[in-house]
Each structure stands twice: as C-alpha cells, then as structure tokens.
N, C-alpha and C. Protein backbone atom coordinates (compact mmCIF):
# COMPACT_ATOMS: atom_id res chain seq x y z
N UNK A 1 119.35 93.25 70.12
CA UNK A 1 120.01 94.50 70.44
C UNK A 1 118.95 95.53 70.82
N UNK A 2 119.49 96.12 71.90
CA UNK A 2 118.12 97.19 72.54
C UNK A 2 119.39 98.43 71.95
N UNK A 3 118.32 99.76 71.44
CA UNK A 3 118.69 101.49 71.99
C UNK A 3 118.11 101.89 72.87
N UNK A 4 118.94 102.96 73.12
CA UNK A 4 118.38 103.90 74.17
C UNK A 4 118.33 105.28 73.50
N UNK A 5 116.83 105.89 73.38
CA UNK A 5 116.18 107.00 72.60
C UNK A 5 116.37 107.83 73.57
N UNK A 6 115.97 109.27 72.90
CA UNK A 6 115.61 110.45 73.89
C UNK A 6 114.66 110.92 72.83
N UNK A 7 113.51 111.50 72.61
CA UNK A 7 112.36 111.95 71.62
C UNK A 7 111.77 113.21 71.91
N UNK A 8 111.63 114.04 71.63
CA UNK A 8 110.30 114.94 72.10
C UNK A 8 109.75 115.69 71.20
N UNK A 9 109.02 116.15 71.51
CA UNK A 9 107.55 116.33 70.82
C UNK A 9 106.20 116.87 71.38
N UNK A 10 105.06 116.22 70.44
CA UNK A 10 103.78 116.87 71.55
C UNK A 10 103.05 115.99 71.19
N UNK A 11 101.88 115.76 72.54
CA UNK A 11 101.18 115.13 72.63
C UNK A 11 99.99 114.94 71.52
N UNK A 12 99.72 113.74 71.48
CA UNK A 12 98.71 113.77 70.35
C UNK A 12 97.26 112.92 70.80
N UNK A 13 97.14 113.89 71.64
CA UNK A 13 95.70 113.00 72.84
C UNK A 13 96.21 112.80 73.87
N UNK A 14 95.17 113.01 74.67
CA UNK A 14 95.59 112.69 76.47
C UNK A 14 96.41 111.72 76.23
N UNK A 15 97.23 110.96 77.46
CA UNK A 15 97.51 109.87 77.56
C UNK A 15 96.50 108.65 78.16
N UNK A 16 96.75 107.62 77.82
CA UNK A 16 95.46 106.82 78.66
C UNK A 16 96.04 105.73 79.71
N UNK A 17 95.60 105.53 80.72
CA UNK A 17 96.03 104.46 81.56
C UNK A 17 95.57 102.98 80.82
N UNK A 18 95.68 102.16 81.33
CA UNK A 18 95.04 101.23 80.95
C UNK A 18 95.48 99.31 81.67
N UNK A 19 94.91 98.43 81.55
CA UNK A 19 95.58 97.76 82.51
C UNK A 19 95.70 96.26 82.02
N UNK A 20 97.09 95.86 82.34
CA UNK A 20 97.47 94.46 81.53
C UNK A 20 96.42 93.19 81.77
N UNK A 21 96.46 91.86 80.90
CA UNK A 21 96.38 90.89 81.32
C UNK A 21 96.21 90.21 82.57
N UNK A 22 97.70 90.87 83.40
CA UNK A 22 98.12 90.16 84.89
C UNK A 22 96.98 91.47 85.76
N UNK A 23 96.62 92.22 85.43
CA UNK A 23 96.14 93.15 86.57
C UNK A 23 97.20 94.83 86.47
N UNK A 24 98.20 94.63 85.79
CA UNK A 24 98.99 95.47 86.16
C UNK A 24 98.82 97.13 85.52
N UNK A 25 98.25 98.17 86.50
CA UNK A 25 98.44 99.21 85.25
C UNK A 25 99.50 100.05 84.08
N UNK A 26 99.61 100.51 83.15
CA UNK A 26 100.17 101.07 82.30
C UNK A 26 99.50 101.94 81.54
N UNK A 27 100.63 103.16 81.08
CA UNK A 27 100.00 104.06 80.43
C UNK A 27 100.59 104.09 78.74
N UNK A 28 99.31 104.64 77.92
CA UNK A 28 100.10 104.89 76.55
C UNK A 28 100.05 106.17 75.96
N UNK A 29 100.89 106.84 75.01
CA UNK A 29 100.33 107.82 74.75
C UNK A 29 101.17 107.82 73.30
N UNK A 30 100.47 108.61 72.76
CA UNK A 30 101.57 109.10 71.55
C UNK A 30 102.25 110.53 71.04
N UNK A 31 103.23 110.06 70.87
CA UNK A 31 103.63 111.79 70.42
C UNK A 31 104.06 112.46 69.27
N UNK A 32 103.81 113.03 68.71
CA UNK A 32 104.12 113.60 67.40
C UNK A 32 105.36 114.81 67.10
N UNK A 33 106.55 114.25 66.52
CA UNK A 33 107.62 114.70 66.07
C UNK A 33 107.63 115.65 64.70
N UNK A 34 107.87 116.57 65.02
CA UNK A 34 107.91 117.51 63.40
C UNK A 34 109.29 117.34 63.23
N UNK A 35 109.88 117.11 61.79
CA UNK A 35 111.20 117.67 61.46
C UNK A 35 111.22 118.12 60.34
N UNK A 36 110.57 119.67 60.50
CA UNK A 36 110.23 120.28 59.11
C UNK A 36 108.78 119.82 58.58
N UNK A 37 108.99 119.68 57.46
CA UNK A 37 107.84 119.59 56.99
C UNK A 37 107.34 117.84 56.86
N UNK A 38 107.93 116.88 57.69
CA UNK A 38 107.78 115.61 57.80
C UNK A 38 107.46 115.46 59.06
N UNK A 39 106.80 114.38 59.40
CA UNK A 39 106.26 114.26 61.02
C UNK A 39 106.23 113.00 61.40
N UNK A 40 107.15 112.27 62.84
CA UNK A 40 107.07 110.73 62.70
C UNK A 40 106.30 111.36 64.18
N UNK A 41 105.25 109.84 64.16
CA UNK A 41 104.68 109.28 65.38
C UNK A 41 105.35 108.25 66.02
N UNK A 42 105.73 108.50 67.24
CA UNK A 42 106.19 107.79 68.27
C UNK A 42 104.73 107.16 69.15
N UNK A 43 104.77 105.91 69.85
CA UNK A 43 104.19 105.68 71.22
C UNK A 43 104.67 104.99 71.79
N UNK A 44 104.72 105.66 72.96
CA UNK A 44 104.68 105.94 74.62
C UNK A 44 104.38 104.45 75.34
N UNK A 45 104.62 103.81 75.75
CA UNK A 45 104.22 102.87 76.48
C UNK A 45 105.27 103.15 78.40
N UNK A 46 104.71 103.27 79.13
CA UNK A 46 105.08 103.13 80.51
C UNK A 46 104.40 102.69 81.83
N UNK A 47 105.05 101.88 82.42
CA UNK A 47 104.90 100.74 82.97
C UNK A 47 105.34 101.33 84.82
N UNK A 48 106.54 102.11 85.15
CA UNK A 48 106.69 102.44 86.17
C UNK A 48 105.38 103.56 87.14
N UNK A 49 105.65 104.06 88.35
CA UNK A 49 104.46 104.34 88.71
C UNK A 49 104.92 105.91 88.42
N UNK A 50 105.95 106.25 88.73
CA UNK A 50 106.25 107.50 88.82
C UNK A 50 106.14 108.12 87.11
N UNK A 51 106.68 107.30 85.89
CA UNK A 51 106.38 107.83 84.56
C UNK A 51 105.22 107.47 83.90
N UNK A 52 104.00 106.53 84.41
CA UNK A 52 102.92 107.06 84.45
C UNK A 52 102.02 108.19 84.76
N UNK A 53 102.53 108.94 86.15
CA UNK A 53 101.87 109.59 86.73
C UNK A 53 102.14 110.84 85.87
N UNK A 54 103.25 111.05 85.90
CA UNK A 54 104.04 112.65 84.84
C UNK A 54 103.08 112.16 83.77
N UNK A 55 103.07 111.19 82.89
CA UNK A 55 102.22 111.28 81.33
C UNK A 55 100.94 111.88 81.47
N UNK A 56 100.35 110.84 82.93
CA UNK A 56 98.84 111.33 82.91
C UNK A 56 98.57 112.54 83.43
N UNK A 57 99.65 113.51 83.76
CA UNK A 57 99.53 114.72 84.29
C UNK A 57 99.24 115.70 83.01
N UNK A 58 99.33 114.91 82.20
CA UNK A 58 99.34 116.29 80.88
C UNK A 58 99.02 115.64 79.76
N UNK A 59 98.32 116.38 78.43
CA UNK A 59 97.73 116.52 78.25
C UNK A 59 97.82 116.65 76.48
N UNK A 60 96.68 116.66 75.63
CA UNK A 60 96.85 117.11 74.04
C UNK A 60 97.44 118.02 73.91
N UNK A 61 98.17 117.77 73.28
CA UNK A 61 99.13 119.29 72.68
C UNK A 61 100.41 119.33 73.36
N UNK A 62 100.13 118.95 74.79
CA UNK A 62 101.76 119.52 75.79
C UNK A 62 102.98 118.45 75.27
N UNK A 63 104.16 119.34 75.09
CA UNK A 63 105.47 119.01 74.52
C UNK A 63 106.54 118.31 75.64
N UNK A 64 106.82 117.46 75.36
CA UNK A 64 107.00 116.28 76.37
C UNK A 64 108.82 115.92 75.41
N UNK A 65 109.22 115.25 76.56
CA UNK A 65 110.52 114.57 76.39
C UNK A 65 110.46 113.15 76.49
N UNK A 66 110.77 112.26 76.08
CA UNK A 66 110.60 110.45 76.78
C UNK A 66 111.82 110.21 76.71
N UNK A 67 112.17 109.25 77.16
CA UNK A 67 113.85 108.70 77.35
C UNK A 67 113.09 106.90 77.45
N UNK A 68 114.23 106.22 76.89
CA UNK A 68 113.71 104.87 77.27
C UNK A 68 114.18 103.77 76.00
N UNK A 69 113.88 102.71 76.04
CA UNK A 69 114.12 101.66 75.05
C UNK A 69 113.33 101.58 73.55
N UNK A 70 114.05 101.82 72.56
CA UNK A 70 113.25 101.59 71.28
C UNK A 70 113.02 100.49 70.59
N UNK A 71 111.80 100.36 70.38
CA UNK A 71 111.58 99.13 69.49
C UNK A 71 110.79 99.66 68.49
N UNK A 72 111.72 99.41 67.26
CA UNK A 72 111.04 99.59 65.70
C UNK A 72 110.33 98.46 64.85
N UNK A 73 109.15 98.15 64.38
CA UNK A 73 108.65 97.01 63.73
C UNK A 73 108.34 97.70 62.13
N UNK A 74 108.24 96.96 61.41
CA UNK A 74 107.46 97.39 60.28
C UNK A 74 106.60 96.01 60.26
N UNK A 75 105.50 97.75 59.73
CA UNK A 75 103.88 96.38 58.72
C UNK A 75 103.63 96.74 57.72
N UNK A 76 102.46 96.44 57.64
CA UNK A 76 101.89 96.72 56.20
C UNK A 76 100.56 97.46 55.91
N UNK A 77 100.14 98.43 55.73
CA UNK A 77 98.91 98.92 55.14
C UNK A 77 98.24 99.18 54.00
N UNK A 78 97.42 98.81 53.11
CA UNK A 78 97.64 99.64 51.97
C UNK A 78 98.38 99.05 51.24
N UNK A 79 99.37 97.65 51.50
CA UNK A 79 99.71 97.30 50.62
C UNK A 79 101.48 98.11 50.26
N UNK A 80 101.54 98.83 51.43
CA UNK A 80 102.91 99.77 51.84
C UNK A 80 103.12 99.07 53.08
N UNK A 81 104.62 99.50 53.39
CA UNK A 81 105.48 98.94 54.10
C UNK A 81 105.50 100.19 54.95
N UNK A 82 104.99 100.01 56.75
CA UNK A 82 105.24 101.47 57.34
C UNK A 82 106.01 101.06 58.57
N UNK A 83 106.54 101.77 59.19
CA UNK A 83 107.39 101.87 60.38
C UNK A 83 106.87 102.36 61.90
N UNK A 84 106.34 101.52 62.77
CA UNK A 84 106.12 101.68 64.60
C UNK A 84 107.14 101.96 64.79
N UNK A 85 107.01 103.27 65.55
CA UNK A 85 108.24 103.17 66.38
C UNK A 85 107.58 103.54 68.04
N UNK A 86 108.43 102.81 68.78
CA UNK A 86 107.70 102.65 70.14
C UNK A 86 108.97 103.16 71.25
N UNK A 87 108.48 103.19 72.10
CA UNK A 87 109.48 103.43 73.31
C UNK A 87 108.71 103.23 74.49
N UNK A 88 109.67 102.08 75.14
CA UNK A 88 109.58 101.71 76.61
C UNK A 88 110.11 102.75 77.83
N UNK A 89 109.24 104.08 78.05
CA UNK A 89 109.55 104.89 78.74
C UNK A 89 110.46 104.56 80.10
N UNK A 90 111.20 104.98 80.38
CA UNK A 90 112.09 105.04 81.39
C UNK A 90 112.01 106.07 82.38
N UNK A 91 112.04 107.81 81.42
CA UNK A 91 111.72 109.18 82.20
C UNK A 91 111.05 110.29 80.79
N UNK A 92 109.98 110.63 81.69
CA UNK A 92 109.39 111.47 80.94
C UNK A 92 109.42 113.01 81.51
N UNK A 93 109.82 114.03 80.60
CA UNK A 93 109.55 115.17 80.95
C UNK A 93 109.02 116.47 80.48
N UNK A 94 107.88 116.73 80.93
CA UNK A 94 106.97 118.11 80.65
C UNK A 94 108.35 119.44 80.34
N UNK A 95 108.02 119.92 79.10
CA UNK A 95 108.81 120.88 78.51
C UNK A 95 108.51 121.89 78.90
N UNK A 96 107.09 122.39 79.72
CA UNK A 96 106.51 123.16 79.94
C UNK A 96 105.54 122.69 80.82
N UNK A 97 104.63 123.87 81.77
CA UNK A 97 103.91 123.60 82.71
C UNK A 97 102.39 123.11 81.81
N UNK A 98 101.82 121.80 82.28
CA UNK A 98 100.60 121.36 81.41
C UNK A 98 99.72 123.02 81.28
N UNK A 99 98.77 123.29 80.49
CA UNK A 99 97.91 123.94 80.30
C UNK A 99 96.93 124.33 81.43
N UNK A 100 96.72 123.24 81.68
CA UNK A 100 95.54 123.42 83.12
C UNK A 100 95.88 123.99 84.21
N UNK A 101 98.00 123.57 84.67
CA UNK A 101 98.28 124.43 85.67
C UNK A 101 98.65 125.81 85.25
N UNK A 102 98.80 125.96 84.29
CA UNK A 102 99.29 127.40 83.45
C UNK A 102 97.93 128.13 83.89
N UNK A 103 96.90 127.73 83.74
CA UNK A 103 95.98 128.80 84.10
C UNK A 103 95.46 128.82 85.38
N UNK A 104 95.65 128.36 86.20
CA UNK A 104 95.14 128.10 87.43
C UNK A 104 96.38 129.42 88.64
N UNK A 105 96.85 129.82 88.18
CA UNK A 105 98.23 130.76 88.47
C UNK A 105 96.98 131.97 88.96
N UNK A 106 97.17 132.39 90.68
CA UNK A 106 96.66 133.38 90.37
C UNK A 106 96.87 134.84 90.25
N UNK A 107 95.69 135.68 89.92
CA UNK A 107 96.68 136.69 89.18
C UNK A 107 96.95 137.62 90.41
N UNK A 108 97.74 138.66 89.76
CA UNK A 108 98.77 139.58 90.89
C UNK A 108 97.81 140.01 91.70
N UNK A 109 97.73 140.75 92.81
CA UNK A 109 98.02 141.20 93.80
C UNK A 109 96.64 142.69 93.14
N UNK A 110 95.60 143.01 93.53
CA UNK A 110 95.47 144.46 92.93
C UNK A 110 96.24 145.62 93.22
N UNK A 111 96.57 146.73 92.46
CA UNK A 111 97.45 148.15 92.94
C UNK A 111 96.33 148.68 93.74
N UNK A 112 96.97 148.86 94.82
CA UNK A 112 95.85 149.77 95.76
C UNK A 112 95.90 151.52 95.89
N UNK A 113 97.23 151.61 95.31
CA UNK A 113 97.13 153.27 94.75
C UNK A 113 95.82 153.45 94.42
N UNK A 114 95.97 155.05 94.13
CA UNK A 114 94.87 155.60 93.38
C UNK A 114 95.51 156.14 92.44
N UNK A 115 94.77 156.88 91.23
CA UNK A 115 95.18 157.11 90.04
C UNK A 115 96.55 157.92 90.15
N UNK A 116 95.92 158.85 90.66
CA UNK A 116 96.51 160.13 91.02
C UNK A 116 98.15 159.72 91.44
N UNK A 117 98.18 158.63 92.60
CA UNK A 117 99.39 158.14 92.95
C UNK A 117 100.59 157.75 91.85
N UNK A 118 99.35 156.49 90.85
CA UNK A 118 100.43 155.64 90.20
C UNK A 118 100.99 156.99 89.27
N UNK A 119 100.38 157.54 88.56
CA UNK A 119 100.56 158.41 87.56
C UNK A 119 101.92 159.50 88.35
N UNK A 120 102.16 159.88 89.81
CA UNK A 120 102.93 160.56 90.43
C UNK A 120 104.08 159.69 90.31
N UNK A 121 103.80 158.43 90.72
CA UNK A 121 104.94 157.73 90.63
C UNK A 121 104.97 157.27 92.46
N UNK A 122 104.04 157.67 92.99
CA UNK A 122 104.23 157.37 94.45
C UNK A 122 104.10 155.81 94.44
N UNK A 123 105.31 155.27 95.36
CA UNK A 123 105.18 154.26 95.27
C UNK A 123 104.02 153.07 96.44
N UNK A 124 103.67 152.51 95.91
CA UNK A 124 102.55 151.25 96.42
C UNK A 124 102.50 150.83 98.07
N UNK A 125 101.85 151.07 98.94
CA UNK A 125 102.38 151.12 100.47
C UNK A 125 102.91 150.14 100.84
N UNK A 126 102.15 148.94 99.86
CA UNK A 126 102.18 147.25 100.26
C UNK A 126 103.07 146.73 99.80
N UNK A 127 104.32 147.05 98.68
CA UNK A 127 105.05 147.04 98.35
C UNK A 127 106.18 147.21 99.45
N UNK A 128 106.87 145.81 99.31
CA UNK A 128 108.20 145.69 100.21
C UNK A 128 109.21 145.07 99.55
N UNK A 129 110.32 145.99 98.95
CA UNK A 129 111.25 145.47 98.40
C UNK A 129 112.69 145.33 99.14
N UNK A 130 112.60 145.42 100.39
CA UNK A 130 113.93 144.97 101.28
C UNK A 130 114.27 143.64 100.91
N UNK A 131 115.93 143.54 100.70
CA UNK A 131 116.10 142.61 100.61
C UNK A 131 116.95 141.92 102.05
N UNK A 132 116.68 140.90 102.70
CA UNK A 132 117.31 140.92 103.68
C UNK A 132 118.79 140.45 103.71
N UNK A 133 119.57 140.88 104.17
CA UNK A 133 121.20 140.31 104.23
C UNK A 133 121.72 140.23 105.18
C-alpha cells in the first residue's frame, strides 16, 4: 500500500544532487517539521528533472512544501526503535523566495527631490502615476 503526503517545513542543509548506480541523477534533502515543541525529520528523495531543480534552487533554512509517496521504515539505534520517514517527491514548493534571490532585489529608484521639496510635499518629477484605461 502506497500514501500520498503533503509535508512542509524547512530545510535542514542545502539539498544535494547526487547520482545512481545506473548513471541517473537525483536529489536529497531533508526537512525538518516542528509541531510544537516536537520535531519529525522527513527526507526528500527526487528523481524528476523539474523537482530536482526547485530543491537545488534553495537552500538551509528555506521552508519548502513536498507532495509525493511515503515510505515509513523503522530501525534501531541505541538499542531504541526509531522511525524514517521518506518521501518520493512528486512537487516541491518554495514557501517563500530562497534567501539569495531575496537579496539580490534591487533597491528603489533614488528621490531626486531636494529637501526642501520632499518636506513641501512637492511631488517627485519622475514619478508617473497615470493609470492607463
């Protein structure tokens, strides 16, 4: 019996490419779920080209969505019984713009008033607020 998950969370390390047996690439990543004061780790495994590319677009920390097939195993550590939980990505989606493009935005425009202006209230020459209809 397969599910079908939806998860999100945040990244917990880049994602990494990496490449099968046959030659084939894939990416993994993991993501970390808070619910309250408990936290499950999920990983990421994707295989298509297009939900590779979104993973490797972003980054530690960025809060991500996965959709896709779950497979749960338990092992053992320690002599405790713990729980993998995995997902065969299907679609992944950035909750937010990665970090790197967040800053790369550039900034406004300088006011070319002079003091005297803004403080009058005269408005900005370069300023065009027609809207056309």
């Amino acid at each position: 019996m397969t599910a079908s998950v939806l998860v999100s969370g945040s990244l917990f390390r880049a994602p990494e490419q990496k490449t099968s047996k046959s030659g084939k690439p894939f990416v993994t990543a993991t993501i970390k779920v808070k619910d309250g004061e408990a936290v499950a780790w999920w990983k990421i495994l994707a295989f298509s080209d297009s939900v590779c590319a979104e993973l490797l677009r972003l980054g530690d920390g960025d809060a991500l969505a996965a959709q896709g097939t779950l497979k749960a195993e338990t092992y053992e550590r320690n002599g405790e019984t713990k729980l993998s939980l995995t997902i065969f990505a299907d679609a992944v989606l950035a909750l937010r713009q990665p970090a790197k493009q967040r800053e790369a935005k550039a900034p406004p425009p300088p006011d070319t008033r002079t003091r005297a202006e803004r403080i009058a209230g005269i408005a900005d020459p370069d300023f065009d607020d027609r809207i056309p209809f």
